[in-house]
N, C-alpha and C. Protein backbone atom coordinates (compact mmCIF):
# COMPACT_ATOMS: atom_id res chain seq x y z
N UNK A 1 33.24 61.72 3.50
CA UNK A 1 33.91 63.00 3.67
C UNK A 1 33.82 63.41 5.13
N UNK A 2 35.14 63.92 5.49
CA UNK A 2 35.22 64.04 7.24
C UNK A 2 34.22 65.05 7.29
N UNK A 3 33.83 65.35 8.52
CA UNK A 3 33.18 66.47 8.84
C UNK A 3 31.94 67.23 8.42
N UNK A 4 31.01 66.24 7.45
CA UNK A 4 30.29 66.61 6.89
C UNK A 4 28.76 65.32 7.35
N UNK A 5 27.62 65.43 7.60
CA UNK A 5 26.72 64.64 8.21
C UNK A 5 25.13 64.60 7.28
N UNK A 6 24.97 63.68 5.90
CA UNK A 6 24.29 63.91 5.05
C UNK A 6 24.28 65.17 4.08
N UNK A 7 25.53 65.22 4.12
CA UNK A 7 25.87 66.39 2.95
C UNK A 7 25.97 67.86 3.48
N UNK A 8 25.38 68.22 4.79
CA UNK A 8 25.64 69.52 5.28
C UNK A 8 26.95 69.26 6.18
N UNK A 9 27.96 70.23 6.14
CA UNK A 9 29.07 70.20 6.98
C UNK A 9 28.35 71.03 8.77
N UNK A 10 29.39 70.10 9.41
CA UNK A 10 28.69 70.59 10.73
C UNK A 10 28.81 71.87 11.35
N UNK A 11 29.35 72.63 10.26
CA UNK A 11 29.53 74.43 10.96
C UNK A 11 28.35 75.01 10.87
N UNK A 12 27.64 74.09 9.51
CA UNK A 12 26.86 74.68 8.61
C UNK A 12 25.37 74.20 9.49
N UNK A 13 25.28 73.33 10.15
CA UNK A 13 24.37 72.37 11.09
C UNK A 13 24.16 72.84 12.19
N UNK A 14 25.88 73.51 12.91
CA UNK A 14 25.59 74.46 14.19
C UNK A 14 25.16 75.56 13.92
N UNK A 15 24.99 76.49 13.35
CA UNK A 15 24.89 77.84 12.66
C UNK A 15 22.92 77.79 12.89
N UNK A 16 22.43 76.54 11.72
CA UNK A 16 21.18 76.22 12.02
C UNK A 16 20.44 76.21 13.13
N UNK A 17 21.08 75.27 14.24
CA UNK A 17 20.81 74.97 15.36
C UNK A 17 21.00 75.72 16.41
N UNK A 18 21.93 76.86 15.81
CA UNK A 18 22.04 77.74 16.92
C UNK A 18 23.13 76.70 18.36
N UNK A 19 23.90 76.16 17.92
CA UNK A 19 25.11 75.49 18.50
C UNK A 19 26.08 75.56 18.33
N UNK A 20 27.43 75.02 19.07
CA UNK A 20 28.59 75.37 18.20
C UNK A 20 28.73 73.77 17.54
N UNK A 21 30.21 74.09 16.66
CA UNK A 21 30.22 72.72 15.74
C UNK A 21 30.71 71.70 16.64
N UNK A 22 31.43 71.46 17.88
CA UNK A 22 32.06 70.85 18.91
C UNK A 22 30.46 69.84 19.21
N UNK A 23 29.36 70.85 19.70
CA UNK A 23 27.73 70.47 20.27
C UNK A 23 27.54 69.47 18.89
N UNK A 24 27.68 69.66 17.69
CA UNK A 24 27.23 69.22 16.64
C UNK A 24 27.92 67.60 16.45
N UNK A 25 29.15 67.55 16.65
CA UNK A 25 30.36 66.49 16.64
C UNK A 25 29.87 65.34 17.83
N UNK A 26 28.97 66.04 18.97
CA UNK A 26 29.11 65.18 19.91
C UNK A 26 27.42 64.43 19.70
N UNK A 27 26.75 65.26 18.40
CA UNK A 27 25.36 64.96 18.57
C UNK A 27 26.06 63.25 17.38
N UNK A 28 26.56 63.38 16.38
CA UNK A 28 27.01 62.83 15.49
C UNK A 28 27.65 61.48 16.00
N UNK A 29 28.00 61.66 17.05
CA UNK A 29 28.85 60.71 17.82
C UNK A 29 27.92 59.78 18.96
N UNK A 30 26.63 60.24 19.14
CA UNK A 30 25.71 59.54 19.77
C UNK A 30 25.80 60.22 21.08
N UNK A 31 26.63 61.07 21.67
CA UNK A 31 26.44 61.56 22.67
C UNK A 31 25.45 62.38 23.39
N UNK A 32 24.24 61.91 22.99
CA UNK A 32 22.94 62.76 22.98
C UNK A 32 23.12 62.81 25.08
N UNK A 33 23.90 62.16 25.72
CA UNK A 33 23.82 61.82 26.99
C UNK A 33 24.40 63.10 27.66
N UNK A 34 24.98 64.31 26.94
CA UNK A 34 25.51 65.67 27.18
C UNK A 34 24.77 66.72 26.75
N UNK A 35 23.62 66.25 26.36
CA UNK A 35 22.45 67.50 25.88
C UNK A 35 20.64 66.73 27.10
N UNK A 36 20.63 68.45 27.35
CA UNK A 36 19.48 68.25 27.90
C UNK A 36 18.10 67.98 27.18
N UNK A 37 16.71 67.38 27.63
CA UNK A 37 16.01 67.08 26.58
C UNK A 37 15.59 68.26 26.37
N UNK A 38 15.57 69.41 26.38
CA UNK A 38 15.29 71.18 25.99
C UNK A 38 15.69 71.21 25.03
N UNK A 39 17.50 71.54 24.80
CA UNK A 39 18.07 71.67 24.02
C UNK A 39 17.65 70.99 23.01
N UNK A 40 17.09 69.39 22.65
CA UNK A 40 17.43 68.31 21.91
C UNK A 40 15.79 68.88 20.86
N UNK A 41 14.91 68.88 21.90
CA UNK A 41 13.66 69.32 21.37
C UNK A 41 14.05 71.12 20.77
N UNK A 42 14.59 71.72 21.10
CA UNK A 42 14.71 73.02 20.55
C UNK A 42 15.61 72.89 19.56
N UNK A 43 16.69 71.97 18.97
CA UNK A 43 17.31 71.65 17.94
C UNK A 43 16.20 71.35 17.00
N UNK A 44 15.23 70.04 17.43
CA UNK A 44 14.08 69.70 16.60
C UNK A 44 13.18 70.77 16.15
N UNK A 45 13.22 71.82 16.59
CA UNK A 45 12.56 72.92 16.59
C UNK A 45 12.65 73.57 15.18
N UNK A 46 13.97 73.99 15.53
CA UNK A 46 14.70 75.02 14.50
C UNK A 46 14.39 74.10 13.05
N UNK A 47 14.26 72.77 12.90
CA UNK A 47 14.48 71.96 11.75
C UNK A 47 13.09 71.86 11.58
N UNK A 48 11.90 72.66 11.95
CA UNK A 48 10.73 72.34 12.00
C UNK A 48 9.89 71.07 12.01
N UNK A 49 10.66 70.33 12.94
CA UNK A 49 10.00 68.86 13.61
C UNK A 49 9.29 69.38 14.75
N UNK A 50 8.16 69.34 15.00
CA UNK A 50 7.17 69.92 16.10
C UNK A 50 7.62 68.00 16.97
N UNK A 51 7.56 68.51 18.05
CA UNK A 51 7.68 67.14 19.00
C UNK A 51 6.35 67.49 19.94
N UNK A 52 5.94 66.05 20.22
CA UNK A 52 4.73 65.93 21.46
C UNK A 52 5.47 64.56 22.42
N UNK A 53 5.34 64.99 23.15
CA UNK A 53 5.51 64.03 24.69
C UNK A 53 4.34 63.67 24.86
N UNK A 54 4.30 62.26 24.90
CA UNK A 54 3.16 61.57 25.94
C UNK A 54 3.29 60.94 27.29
N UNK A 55 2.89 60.77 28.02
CA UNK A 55 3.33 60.25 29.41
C UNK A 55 2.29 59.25 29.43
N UNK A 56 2.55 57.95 30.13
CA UNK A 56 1.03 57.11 30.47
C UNK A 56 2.15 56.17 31.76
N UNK A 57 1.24 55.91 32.33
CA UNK A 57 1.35 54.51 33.33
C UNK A 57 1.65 53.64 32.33
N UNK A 58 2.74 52.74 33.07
CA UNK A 58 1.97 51.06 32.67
C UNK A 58 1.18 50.37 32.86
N UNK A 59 1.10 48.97 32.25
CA UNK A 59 0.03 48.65 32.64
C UNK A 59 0.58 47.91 34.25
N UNK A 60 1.54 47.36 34.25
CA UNK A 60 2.48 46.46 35.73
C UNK A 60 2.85 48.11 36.11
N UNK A 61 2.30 48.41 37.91
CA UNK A 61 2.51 49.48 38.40
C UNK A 61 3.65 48.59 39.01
N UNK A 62 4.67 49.80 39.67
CA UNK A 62 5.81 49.34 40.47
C UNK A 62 4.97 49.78 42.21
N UNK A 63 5.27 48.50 42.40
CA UNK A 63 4.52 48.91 44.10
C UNK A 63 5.75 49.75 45.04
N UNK A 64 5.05 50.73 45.38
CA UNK A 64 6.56 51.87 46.27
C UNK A 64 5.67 51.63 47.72
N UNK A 65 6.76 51.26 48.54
CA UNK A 65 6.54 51.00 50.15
C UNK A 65 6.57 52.47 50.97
């Protein structure tokens, strides 16, 4: 069914997310490359997915001259 993404329609997804349905179409479409990682984590938010960032070195440092 067009327009609809695991059974919620995407008006119904932006409304949630506090987005419009256009933001919703382009998340659906893989275009995550037009959302900042703020936004992406504050979408996760609203759906009560708590996110943690880790940062580490590797173990091969890149040598900078």
């Amino acid at each position: 069914m067009k327009g609809k993404v695991r059974g919620v329609k995407q008006a119904e997804a932006a409304k949630v997310l506090g987005v419009t349905q256009p933001r919703i179409s382009d998340l659906v479409r893989g275009r995550i490359d037009l959302f900042s990682v703020d936004s992406l984590i504050d979408m996760l938010a609203r759906l009560g997915i708590r996110v943690r960032l880790v940062v580490t070195t590797s173990k091969k440092r890149l040598r900078v001259a």
